[in-house]
N, C-alpha and C. Protein backbone atom coordinates (compact mmCIF):
# COMPACT_ATOMS: atom_id res chain seq x y z
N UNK A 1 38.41 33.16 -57.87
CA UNK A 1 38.39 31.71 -57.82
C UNK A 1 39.76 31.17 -58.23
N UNK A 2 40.49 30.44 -57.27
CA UNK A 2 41.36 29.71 -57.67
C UNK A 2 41.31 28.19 -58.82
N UNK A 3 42.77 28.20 -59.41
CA UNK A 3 42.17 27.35 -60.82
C UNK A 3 42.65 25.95 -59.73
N UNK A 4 42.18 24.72 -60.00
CA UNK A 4 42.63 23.43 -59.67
C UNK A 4 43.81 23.31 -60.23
N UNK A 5 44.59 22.95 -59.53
CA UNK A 5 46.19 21.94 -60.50
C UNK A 5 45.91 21.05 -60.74
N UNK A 6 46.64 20.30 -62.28
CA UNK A 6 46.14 18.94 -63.15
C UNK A 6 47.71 18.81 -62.71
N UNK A 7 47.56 17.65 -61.86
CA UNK A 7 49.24 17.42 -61.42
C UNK A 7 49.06 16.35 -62.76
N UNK A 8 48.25 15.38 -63.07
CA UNK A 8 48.91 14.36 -64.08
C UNK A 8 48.91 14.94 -65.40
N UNK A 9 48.58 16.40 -65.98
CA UNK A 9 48.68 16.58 -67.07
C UNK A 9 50.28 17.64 -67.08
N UNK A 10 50.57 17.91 -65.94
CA UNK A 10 51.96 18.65 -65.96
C UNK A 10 52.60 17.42 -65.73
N UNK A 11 52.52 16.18 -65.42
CA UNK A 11 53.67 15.52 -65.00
C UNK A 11 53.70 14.85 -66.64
N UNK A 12 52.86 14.24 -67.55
CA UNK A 12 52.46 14.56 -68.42
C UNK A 12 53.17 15.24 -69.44
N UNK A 13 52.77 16.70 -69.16
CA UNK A 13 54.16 17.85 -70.36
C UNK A 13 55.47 17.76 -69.90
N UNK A 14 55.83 17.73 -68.74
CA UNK A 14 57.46 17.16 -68.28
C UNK A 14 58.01 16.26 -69.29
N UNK A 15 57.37 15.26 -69.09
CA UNK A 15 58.01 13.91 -70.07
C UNK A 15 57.67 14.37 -71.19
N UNK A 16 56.77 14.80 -71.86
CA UNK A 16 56.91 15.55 -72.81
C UNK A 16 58.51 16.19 -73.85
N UNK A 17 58.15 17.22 -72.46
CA UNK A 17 59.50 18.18 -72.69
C UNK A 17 60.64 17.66 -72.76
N UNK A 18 61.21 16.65 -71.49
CA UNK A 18 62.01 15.36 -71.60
C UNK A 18 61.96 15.03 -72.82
N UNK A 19 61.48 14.24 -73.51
CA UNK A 19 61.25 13.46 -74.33
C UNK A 19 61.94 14.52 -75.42
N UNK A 20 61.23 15.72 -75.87
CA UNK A 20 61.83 16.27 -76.68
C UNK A 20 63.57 16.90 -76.94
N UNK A 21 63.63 17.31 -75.63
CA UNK A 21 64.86 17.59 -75.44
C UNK A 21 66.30 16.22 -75.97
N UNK A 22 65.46 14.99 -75.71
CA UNK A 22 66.02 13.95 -76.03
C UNK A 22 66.68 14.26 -77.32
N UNK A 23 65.37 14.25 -78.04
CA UNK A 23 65.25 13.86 -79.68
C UNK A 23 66.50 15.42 -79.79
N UNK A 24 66.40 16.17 -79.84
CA UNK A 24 66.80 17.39 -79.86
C UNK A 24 68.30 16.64 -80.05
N UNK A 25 68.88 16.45 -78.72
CA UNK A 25 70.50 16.23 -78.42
C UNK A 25 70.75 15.39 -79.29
N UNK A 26 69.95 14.16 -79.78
CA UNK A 26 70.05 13.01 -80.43
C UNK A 26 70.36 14.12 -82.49
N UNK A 27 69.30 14.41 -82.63
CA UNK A 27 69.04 14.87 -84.01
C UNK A 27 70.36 15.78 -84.16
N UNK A 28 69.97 16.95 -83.25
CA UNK A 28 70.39 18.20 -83.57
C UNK A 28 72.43 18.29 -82.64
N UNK A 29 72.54 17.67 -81.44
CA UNK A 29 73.35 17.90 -81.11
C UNK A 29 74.46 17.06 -80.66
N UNK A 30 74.35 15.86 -81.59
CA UNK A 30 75.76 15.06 -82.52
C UNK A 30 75.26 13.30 -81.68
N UNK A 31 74.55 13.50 -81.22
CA UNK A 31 74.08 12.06 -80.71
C UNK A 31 73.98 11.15 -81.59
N UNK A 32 73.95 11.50 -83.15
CA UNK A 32 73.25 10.48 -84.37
C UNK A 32 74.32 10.61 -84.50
N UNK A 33 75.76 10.36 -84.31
CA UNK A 33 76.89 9.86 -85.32
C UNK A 33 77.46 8.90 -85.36
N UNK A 34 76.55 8.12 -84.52
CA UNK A 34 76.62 6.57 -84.42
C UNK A 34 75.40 5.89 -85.50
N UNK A 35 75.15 6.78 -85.96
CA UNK A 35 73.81 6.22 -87.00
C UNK A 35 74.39 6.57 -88.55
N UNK A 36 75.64 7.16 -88.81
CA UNK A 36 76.27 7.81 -90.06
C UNK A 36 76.40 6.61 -91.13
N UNK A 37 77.06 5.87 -90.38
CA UNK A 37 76.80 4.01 -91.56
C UNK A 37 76.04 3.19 -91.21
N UNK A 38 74.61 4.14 -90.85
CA UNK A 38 73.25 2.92 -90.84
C UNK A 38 73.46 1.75 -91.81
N UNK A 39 73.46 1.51 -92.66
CA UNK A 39 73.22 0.79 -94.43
C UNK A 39 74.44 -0.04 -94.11
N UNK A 40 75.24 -0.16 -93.29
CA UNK A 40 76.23 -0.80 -93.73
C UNK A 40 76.19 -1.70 -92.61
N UNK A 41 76.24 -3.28 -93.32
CA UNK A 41 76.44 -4.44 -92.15
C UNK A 41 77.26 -4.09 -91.17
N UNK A 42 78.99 -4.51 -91.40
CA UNK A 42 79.07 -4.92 -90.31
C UNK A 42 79.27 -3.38 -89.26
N UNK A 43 78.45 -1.91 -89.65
CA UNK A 43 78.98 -1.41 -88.79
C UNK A 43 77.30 -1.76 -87.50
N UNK A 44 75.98 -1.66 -88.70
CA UNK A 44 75.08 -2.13 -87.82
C UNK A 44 75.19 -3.21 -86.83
N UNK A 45 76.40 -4.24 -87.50
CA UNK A 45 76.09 -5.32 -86.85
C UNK A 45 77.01 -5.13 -85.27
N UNK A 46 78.31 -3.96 -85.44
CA UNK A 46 78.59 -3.58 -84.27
C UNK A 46 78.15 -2.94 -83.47
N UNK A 47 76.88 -1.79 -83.78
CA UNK A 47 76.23 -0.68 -83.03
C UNK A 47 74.84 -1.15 -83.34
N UNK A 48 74.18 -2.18 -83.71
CA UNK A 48 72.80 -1.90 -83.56
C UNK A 48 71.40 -1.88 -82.67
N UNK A 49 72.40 -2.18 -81.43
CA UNK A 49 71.51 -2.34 -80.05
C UNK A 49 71.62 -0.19 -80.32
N UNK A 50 72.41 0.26 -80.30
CA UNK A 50 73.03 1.58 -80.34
C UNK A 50 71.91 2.57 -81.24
N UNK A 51 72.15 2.18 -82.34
CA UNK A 51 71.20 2.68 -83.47
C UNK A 51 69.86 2.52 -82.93
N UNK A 52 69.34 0.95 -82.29
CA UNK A 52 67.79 0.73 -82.45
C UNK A 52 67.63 1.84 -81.29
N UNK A 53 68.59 2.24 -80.13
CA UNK A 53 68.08 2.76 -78.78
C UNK A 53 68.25 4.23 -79.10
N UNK A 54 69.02 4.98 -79.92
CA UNK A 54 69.02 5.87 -80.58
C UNK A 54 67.73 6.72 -81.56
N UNK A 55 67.42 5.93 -82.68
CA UNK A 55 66.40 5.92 -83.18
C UNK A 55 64.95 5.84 -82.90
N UNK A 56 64.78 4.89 -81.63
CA UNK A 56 63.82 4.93 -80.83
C UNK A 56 63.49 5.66 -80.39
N UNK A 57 64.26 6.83 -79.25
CA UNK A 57 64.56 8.13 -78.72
C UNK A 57 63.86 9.49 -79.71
N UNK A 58 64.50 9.23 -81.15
CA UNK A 58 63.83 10.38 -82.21
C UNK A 58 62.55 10.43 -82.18
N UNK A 59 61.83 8.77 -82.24
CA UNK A 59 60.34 8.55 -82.42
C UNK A 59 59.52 9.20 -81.34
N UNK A 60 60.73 8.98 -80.20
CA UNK A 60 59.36 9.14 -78.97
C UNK A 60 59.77 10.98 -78.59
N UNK A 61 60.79 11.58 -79.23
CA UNK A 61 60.49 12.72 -79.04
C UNK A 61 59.81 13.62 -80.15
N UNK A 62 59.43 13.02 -81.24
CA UNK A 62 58.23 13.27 -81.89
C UNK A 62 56.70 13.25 -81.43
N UNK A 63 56.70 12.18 -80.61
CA UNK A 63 55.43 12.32 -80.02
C UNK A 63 55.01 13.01 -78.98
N UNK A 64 56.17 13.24 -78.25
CA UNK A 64 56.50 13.82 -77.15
C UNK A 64 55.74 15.75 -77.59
N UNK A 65 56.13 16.27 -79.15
CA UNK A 65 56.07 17.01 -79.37
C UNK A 65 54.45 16.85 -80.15
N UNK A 66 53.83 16.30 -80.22
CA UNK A 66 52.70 15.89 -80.59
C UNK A 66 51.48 15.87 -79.41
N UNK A 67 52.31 15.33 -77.81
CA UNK A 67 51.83 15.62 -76.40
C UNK A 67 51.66 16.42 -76.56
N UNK A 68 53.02 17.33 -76.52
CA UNK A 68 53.05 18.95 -75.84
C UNK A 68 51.62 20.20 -76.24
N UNK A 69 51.86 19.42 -78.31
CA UNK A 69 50.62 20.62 -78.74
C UNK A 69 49.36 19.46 -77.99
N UNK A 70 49.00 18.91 -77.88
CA UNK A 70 47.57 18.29 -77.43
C UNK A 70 46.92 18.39 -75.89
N UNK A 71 48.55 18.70 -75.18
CA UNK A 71 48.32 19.44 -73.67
C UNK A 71 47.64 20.73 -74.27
N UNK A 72 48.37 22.20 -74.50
CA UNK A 72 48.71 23.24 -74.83
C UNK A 72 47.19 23.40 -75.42
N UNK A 73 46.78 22.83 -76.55
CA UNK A 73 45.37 22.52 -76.71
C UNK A 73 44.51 22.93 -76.10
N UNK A 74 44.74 21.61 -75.44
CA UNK A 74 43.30 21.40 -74.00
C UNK A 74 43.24 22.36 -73.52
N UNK A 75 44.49 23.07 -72.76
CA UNK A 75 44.36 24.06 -72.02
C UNK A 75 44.34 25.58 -72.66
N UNK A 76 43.95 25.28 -73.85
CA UNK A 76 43.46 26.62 -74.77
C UNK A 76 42.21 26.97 -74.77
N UNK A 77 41.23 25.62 -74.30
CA UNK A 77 39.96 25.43 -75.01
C UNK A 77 39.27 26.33 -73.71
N UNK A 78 40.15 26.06 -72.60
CA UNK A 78 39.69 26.74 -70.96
C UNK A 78 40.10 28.38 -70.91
N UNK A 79 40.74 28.93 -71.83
CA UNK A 79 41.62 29.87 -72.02
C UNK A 79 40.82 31.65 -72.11
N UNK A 80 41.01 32.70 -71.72
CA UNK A 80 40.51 33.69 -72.38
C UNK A 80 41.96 34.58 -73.70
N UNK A 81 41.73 33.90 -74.59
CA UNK A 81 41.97 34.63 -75.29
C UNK A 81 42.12 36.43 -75.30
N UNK A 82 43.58 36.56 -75.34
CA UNK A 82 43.66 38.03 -75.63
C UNK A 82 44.58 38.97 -76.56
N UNK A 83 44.32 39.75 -77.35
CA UNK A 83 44.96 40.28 -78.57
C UNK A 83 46.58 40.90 -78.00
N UNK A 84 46.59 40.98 -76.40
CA UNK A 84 48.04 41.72 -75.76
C UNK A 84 47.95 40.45 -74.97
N UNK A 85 48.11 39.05 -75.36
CA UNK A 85 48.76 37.64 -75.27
C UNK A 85 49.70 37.54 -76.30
N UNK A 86 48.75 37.78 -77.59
CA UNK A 86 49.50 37.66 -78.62
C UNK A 86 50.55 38.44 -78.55
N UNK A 87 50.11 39.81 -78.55
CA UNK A 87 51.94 40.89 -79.12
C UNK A 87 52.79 40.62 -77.83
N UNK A 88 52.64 39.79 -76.78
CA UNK A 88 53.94 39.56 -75.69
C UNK A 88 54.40 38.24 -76.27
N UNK A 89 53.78 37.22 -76.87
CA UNK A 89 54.55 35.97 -77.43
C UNK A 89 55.31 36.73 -78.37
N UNK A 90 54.43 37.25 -79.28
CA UNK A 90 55.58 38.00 -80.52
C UNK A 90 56.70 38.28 -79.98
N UNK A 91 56.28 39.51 -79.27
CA UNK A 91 57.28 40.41 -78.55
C UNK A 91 58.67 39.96 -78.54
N UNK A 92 58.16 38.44 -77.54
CA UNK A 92 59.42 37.28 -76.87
C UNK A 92 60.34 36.73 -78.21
N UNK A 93 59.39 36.39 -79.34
CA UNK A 93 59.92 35.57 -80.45
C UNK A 93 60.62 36.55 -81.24
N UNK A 94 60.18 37.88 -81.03
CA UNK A 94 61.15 38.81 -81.68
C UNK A 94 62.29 38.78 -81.41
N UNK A 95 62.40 39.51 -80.59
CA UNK A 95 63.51 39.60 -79.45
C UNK A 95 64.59 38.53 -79.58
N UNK A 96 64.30 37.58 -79.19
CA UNK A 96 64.93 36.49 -78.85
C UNK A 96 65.67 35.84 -80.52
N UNK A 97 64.89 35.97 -81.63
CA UNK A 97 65.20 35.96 -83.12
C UNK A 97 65.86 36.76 -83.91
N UNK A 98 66.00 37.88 -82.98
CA UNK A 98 66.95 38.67 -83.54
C UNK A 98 68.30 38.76 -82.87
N UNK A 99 68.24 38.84 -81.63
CA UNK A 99 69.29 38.48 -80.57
C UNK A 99 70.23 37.46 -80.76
N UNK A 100 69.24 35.80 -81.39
CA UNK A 100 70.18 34.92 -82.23
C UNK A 100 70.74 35.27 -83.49
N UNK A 101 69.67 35.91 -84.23
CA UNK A 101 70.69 36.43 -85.76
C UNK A 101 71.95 37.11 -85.18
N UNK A 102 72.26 38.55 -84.47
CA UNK A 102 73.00 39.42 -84.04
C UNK A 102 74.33 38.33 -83.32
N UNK A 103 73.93 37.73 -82.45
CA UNK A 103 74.45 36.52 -82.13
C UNK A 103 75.55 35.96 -83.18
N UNK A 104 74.45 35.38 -83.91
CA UNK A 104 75.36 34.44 -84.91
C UNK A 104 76.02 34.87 -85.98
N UNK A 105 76.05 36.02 -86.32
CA UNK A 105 76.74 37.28 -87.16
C UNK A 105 78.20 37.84 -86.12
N UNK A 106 77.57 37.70 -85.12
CA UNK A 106 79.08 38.00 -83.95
C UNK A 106 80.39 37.04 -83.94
N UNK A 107 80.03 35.84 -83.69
CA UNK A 107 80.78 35.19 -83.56
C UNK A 107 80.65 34.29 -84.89
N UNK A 108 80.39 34.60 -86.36
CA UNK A 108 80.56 34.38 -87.18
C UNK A 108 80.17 32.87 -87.60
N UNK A 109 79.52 32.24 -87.20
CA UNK A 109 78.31 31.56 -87.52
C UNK A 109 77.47 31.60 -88.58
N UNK A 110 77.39 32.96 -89.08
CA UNK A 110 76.35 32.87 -89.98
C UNK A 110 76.59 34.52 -90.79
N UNK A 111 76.75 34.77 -92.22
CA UNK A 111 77.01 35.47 -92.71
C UNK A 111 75.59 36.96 -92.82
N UNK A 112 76.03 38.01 -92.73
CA UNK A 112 75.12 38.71 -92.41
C UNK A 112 74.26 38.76 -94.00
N UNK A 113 73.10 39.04 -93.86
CA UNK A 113 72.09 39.10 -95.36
C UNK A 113 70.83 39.92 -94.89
N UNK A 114 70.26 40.80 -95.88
CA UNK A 114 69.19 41.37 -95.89
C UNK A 114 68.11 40.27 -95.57
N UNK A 115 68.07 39.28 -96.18
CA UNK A 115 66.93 38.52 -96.40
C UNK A 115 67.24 37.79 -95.03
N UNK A 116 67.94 37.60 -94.03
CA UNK A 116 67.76 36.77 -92.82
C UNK A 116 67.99 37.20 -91.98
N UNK A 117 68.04 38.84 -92.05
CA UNK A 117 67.63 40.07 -91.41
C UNK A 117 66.24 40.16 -91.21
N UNK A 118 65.46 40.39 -92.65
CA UNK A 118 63.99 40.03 -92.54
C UNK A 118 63.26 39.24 -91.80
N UNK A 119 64.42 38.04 -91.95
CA UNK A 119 63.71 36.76 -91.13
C UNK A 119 63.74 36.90 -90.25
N UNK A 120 64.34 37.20 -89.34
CA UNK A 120 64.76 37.09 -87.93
C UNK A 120 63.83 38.46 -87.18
N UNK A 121 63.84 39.35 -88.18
CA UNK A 121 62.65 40.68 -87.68
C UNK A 121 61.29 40.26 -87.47
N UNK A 122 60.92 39.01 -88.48
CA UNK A 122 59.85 38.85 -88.75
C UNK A 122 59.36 37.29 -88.91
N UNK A 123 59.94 36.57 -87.60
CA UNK A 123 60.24 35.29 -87.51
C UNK A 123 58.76 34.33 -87.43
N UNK A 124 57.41 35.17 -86.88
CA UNK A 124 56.35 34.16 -87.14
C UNK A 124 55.99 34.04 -87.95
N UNK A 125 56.00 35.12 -89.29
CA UNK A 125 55.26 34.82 -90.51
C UNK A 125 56.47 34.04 -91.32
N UNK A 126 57.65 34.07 -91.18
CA UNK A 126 58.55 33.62 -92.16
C UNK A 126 58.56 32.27 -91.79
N UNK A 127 58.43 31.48 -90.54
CA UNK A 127 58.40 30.60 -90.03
C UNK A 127 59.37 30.28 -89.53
N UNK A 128 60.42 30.83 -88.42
CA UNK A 128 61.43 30.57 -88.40
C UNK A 128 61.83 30.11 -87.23
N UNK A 129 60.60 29.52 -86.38
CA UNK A 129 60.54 28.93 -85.38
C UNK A 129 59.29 28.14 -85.49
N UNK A 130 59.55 27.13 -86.53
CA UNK A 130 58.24 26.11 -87.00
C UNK A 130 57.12 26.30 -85.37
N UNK A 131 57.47 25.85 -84.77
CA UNK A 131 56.38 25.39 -83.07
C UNK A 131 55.60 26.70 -82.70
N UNK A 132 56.75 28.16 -82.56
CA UNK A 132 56.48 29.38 -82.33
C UNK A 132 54.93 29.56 -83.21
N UNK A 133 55.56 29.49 -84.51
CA UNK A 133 54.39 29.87 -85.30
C UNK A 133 53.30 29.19 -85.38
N UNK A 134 53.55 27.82 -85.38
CA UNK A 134 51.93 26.80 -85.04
C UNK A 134 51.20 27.47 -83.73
N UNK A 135 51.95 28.24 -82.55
CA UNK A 135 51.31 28.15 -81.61
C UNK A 135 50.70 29.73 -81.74
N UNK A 136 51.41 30.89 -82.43
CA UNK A 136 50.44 31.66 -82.51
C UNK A 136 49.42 31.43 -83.25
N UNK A 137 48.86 30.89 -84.22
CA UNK A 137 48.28 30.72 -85.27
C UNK A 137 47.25 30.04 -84.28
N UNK A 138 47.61 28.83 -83.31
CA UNK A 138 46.92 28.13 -82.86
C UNK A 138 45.99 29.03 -82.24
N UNK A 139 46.50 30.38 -81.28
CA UNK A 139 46.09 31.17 -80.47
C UNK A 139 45.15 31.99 -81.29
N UNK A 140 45.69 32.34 -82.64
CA UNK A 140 44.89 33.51 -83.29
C UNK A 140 43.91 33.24 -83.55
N UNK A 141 43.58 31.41 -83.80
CA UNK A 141 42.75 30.88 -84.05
C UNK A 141 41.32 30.96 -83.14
N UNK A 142 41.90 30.92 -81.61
CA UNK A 142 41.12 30.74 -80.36
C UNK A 142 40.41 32.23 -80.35
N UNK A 143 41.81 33.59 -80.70
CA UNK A 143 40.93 34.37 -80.46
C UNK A 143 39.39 35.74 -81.56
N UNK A 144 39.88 34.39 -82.60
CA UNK A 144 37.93 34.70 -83.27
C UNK A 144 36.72 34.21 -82.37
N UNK A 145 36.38 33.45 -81.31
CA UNK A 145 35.67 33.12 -80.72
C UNK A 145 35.41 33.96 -79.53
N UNK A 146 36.29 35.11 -79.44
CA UNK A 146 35.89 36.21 -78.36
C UNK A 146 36.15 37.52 -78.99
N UNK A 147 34.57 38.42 -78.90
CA UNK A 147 34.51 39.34 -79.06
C UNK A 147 35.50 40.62 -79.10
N UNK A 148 35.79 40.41 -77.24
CA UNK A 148 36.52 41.98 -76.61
C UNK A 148 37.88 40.50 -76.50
N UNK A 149 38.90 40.63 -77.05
CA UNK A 149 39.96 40.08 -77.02
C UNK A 149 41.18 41.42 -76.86
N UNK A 150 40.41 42.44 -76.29
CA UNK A 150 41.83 43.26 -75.52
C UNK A 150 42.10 43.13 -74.30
């Protein structure tokens, strides 16, 4: 049996994802440095169309990320849960967490340490991808409700 497509719940996680990516560039990748002398008149009073359209952007890619888990959800509840779902997300979050440590130890970014060695080996329980880990947890959660989950 083929599954139906929910075209409005993917068009839906798009803007979503949009949305987050926003907040992302804004927070994380120098977009807020027009927000550095919030507190101060006259710089608000030169940038604050700037700031309010800025700041706005953070809010809605918060929710955006609030969509994403409430899509992701839904479409858990339809889901068969399986115990070799889980060790291929790991798998990915491994991989990919250590690849950035190794990474950022290369080109000197980030000083090498036992303890963020650990982390990076062992990135869902340490939490080192806050979302990663809500979403296995979310999954591990789903799969107590099925018996044969191999």
């Amino acid at each position: 049996m083929k599954k139906q497509r929910s075209s409005n719940i993917e068009l839906l996680r798009i803007v979503a994802m949009f949305l987050i990516v926003l907040h992302h560039a804004i927070v994380h990748g120098g977009l807020d440095k027009a927000t550095i002398d919030f507190y101060t008149i006259p710089h608000f009073l030169a940038h604050g169309v700037t700031i309010f359209l800025l700041q706005s952007l953070v809010v809605f890619g918060k929710m955006g990320v609030a969509i994403f888990v409430l899509i992701t959800g839904y479409f858990m509840v339809y889901s068969q849960a399986r115990l070799v779902k889980v060790i291929k997300i790991w798998l990915a979050i491994f991989i990919y967490s250590l690849g950035l440590f190794v990474f950022a130890i290369a080109i000197g970014a980030q000083n090498f340490s036992l303890a963020g060695l650990v982390k990076s080996i062992l990135p869902v329980i340490f939490s080192n991808y806050w979302f990663m880990t809500s979403y296995v947890v979310m999954y591990l959660g789903d799969c107590k409700n099925y018996p044969n989950t191999y």
